[in-house]
C-alpha atoms as a PDB file:
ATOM      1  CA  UNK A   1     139.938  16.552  93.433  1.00  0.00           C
ATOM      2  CA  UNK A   2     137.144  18.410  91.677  1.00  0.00           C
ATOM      3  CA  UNK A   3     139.182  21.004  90.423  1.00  0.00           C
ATOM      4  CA  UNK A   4     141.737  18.386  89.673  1.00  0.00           C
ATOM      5  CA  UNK A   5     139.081  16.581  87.149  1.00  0.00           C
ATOM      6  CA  UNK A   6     137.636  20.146  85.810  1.00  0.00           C
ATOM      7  CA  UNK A   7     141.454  21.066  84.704  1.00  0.00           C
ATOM      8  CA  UNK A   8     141.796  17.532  83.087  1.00  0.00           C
ATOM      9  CA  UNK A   9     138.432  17.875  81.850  1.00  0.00           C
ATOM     10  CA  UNK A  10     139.383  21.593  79.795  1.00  0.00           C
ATOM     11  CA  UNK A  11     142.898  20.110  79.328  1.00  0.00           C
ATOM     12  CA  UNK A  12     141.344  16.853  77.172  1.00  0.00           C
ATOM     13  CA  UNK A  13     140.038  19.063  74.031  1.00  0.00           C
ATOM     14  CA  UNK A  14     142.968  20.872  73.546  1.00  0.00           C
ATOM     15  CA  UNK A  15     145.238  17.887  73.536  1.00  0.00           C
ATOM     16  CA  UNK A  16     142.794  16.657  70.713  1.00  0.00           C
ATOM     17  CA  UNK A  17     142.948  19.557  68.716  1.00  0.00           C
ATOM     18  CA  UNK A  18     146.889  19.351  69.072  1.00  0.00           C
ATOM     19  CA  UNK A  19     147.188  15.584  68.276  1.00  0.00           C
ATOM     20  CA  UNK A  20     144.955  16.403  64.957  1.00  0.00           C
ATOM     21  CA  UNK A  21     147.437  19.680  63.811  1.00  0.00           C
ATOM     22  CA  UNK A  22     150.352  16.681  64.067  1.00  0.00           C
ATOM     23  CA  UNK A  23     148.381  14.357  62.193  1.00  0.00           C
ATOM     24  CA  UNK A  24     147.951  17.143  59.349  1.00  0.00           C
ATOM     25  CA  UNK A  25     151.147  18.331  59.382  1.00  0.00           C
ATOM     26  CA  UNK A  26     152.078  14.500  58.160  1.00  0.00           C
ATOM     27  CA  UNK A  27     149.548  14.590  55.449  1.00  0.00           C
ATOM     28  CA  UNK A  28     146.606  12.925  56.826  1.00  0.00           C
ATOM     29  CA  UNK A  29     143.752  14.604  55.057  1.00  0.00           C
ATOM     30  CA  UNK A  30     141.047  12.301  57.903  1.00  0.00           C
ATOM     31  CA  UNK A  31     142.632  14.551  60.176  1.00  0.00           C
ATOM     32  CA  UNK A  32     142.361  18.102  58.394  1.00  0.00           C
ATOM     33  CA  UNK A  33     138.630  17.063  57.365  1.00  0.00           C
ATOM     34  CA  UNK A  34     137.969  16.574  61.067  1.00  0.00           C
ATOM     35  CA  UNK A  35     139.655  19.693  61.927  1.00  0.00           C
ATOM     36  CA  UNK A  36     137.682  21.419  59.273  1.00  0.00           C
ATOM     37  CA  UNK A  37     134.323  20.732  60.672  1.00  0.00           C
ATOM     38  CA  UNK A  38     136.027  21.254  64.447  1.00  0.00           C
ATOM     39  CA  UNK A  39     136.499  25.073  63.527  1.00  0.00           C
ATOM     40  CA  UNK A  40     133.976  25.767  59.988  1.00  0.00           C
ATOM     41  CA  UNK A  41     131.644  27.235  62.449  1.00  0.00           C
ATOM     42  CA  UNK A  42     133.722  29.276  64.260  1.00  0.00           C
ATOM     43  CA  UNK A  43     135.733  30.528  62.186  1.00  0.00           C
ATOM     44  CA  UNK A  44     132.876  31.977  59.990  1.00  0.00           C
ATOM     45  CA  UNK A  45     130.780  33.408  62.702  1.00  0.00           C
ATOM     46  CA  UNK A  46     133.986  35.340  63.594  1.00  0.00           C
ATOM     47  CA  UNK A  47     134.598  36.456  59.753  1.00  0.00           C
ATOM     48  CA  UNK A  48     131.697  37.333  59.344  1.00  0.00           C
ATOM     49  CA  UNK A  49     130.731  39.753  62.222  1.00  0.00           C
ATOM     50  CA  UNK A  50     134.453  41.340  61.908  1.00  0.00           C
ATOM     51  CA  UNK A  51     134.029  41.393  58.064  1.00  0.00           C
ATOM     52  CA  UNK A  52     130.267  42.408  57.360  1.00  0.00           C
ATOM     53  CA  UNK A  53     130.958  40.808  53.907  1.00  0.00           C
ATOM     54  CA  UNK A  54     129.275  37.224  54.353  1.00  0.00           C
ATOM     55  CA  UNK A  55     129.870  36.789  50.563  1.00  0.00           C
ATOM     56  CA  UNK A  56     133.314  36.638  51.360  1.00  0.00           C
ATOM     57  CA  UNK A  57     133.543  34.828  54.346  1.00  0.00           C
ATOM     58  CA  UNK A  58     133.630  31.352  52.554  1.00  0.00           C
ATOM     59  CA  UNK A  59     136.830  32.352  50.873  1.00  0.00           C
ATOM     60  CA  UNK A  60     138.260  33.522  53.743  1.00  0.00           C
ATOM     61  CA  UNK A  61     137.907  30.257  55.713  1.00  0.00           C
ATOM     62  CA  UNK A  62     139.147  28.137  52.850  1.00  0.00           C
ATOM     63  CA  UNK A  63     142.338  30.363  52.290  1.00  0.00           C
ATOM     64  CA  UNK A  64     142.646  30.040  56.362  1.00  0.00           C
ATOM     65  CA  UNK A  65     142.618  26.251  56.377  1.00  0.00           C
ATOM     66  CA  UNK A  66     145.204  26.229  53.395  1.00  0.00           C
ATOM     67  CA  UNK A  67     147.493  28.053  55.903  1.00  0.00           C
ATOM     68  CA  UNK A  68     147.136  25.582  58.438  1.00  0.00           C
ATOM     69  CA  UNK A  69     147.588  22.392  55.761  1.00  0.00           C
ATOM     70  CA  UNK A  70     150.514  23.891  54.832  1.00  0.00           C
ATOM     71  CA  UNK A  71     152.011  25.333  58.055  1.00  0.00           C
ATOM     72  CA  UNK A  72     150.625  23.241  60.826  1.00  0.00           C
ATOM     73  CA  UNK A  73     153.861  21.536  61.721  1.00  0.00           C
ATOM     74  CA  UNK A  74     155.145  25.478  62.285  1.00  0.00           C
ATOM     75  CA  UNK A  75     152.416  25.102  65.031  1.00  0.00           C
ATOM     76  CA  UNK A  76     155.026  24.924  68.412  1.00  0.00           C
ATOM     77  CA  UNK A  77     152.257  24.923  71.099  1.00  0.00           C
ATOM     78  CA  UNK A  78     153.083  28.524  72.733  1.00  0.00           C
ATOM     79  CA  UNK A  79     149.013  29.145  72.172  1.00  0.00           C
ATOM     80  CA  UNK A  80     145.838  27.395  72.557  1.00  0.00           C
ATOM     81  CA  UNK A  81     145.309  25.619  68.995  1.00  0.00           C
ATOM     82  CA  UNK A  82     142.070  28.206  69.109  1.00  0.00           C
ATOM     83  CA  UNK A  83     144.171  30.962  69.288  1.00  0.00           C
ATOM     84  CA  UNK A  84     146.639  29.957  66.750  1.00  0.00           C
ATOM     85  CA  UNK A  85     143.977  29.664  63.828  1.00  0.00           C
ATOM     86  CA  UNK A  86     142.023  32.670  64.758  1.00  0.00           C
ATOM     87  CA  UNK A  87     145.102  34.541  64.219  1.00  0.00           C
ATOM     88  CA  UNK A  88     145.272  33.054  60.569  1.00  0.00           C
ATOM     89  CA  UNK A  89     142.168  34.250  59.891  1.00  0.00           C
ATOM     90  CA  UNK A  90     142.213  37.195  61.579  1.00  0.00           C
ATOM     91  CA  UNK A  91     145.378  38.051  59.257  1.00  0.00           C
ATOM     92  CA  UNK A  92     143.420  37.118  56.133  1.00  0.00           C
ATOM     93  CA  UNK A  93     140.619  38.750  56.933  1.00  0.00           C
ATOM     94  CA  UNK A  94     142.160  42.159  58.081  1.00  0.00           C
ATOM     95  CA  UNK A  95     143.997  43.201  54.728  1.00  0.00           C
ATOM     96  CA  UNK A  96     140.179  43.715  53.352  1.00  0.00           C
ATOM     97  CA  UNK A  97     138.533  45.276  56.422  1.00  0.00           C
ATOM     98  CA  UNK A  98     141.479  47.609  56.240  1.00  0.00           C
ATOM     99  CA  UNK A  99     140.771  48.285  52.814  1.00  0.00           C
ATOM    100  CA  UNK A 100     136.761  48.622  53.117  1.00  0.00           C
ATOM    101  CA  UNK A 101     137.205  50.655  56.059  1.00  0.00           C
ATOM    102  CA  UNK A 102     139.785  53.424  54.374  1.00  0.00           C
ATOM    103  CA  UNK A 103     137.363  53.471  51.236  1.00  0.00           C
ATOM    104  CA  UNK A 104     134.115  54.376  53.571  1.00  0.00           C
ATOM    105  CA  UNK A 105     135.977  56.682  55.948  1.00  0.00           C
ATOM    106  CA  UNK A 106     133.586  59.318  54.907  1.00  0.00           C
ATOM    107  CA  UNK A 107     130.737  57.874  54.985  1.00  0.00           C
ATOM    108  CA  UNK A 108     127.993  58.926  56.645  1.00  0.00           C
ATOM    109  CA  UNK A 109     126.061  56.212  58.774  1.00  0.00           C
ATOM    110  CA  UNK A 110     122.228  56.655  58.584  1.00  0.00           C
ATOM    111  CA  UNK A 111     119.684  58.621  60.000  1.00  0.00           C
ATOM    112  CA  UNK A 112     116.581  59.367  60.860  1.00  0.00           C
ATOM    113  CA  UNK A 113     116.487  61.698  57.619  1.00  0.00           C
ATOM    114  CA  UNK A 114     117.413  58.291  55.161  1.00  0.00           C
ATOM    115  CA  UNK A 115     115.352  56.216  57.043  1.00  0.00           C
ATOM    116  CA  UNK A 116     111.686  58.181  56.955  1.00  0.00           C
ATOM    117  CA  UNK A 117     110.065  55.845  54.328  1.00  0.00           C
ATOM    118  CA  UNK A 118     111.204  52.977  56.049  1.00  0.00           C
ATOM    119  CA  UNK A 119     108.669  50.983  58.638  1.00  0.00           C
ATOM    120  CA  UNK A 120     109.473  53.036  61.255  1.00  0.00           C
ATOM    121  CA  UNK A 121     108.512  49.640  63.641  1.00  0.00           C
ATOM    122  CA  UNK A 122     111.006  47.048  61.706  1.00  0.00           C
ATOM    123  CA  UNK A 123     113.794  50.189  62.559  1.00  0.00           C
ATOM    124  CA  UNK A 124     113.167  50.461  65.786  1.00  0.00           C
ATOM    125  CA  UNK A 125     114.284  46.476  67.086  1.00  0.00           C
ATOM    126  CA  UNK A 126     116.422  47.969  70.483  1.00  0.00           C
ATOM    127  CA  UNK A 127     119.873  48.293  71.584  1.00  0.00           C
ATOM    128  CA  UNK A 128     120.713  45.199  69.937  1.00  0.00           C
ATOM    129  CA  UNK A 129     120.251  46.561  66.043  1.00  0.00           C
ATOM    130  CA  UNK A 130     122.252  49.916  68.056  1.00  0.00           C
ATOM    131  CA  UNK A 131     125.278  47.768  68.859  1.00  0.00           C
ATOM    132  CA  UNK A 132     125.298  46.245  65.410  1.00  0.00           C
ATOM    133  CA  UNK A 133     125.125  48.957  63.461  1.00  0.00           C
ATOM    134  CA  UNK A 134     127.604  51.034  66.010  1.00  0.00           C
ATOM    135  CA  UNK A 135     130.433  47.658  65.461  1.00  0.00           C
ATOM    136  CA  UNK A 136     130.114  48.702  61.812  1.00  0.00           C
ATOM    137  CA  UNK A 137     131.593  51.689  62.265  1.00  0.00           C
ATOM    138  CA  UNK A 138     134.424  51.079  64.293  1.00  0.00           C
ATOM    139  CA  UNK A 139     137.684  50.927  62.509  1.00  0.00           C
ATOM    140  CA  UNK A 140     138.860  47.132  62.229  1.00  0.00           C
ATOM    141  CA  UNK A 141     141.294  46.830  65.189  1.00  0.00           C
ATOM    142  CA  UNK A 142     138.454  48.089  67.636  1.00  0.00           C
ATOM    143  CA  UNK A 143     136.039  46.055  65.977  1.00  0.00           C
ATOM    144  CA  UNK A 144     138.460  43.072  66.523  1.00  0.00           C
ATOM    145  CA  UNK A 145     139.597  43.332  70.243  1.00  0.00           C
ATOM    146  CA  UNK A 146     135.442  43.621  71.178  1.00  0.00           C
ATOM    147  CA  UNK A 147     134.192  40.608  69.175  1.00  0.00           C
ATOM    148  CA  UNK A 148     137.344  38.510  70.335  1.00  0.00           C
ATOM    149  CA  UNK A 149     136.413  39.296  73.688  1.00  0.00           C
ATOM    150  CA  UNK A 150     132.844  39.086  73.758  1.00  0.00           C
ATOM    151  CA  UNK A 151     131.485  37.066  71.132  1.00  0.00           C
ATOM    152  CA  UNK A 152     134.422  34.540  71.433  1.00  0.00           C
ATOM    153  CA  UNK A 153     135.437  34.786  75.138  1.00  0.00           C
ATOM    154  CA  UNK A 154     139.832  35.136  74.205  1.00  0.00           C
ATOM    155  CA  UNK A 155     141.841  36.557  77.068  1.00  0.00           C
ATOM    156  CA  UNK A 156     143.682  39.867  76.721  1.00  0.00           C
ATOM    157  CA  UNK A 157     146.528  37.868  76.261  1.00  0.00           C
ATOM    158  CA  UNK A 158     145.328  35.253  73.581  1.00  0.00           C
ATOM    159  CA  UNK A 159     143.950  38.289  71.714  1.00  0.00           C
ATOM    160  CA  UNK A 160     147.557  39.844  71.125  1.00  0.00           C
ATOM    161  CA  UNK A 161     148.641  36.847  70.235  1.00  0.00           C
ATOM    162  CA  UNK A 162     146.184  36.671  67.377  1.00  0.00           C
ATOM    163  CA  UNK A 163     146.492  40.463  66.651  1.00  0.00           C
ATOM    164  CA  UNK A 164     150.097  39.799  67.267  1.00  0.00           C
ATOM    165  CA  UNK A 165     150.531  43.249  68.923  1.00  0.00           C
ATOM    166  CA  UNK A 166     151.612  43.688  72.958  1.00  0.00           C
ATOM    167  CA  UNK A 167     149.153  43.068  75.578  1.00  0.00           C
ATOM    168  CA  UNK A 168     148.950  46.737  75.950  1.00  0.00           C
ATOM    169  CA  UNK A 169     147.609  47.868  72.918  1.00  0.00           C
ATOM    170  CA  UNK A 170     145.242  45.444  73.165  1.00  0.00           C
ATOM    171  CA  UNK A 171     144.081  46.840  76.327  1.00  0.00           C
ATOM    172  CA  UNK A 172     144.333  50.249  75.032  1.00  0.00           C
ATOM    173  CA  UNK A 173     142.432  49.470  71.653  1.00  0.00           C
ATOM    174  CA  UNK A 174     139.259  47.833  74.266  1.00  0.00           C
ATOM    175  CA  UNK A 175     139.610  51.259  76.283  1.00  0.00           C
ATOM    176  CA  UNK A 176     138.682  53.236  72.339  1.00  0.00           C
ATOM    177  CA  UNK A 177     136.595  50.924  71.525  1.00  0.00           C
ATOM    178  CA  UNK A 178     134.637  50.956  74.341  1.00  0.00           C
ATOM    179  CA  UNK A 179     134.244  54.501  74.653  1.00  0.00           C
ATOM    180  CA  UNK A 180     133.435  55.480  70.521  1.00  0.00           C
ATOM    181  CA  UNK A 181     130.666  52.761  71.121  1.00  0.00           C
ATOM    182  CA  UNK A 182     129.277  54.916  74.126  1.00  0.00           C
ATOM    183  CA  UNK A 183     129.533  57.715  71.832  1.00  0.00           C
ATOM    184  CA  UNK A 184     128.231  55.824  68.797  1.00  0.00           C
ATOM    185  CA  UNK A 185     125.065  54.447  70.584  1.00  0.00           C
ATOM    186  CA  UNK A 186     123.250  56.961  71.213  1.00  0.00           C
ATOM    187  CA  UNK A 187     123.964  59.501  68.445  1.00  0.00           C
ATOM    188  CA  UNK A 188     122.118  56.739  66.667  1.00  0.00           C
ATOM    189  CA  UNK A 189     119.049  56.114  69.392  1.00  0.00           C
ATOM    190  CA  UNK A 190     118.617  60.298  69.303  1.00  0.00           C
ATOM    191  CA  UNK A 191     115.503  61.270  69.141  1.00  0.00           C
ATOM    192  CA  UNK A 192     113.431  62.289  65.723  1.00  0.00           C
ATOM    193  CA  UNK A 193     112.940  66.279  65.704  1.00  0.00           C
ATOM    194  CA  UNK A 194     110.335  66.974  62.815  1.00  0.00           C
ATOM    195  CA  UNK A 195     110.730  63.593  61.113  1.00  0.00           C
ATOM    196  CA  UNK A 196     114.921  64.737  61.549  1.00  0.00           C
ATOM    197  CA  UNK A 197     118.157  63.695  63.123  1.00  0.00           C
ATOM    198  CA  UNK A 198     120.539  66.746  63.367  1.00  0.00           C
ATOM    199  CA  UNK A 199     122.806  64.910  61.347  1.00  0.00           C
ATOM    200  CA  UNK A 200     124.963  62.194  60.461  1.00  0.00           C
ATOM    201  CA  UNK A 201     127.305  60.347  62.307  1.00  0.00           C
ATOM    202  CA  UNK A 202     130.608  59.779  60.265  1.00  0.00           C
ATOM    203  CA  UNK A 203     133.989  57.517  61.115  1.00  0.00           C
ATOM    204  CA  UNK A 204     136.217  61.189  61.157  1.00  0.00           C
ATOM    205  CA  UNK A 205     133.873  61.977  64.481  1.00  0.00           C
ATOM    206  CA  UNK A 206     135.063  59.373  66.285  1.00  0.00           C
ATOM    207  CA  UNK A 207     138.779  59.894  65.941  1.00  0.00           C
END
């Protein structure tokens, strides 16, 4: 019986968020507002950690809530309501991480070398900065499947759908990701020599 009510309990959202994509789809702007502060949030914490361009992010959202005014009664319930929009906006969102990404191929992340007249204590904030600055330099697929998974808790199989790519290459894209990060890490936690990294870490390294 517990089960029962905790399966009825995760069951009761969803059937709200479905009843609310019908209402829209018949023009009841109530119902898009209150679907627009359901997912604002979300949908913008997700932009902006796969995006790195927060000035952007607001545009993004917008252009993903036109979508669903104008296509939710495409919406045929094969997905999680959740799923289907973050697949919007992970469409909108991709075409200029693609872009960014091919323009900074080359670039070299920094070091220890461009960071010397920096406070060296304000640098120096732990594996957490690490990660961050590691996800920045992972090519926008990679970047993708781990903040899906992590940061927003989608199943291999909800993530595909959004990526709308096989369940496979969604595994196989976590498998990359996961090792250039173990790779990435600690190139960037190496230790000064003379005030010196070796060198820079660039995206053509991790291929």
């Amino acid at each position: 019986m517990q089960l029962l009510n905790s399966q009825l309990a995760e069951c009761a959202p969803e059937r709200g968020e479905r009843e609310l994509l019908e209402r829209i789809a018949a023009r009841d702007r109530d119902a898009m507002h209150e679907f627009y502060l359901l997912y604002y949030r979300r949908l913008a914490r997700f932009l902006r950690r796969l995006t790195r361009h927060h000035d952007l992010v607001d545009e993004i959202v917008n252009d993903t809530f036109v979508v669903v005014w104008q296509k939710a009664g495409d919406f045929r319930g094969d997905s999680r309501v959740s799923t289907w929009i973050m697949g919007i906006a992970y469409r909108r969102g991709l075409g200029l991480l693609r872009a960014k990404y091919r323009a900074d191929e080359r670039m070299v992340l920094p070091t220890t070398e461009d960071q010397h007249l920096r406070d060296p204590v304000a640098e120096q904030t732990g594996l957490a900065e690490l990660l961050e600055r590691a996800l920045e330099s992972l090519s926008p697929d990679h970047r993708a499947v781990l903040e899906l998974t992590y940061y927003l808790g989608h199943s291999c199989s909800e993530i595909a759908a959004i990526m709308d790519c096989p369940v496979n290459t969604v595994k196989t894209r976590m498998f990359h990701a996961r090792n250039k990060l173990r790779v990435l890490i600690p190139m960037l936690a190496a230790p000064r020599v003379d005030g010196l990294l070796t060198g820079g870490v660039t995206n053509s390294d991790l291929a």
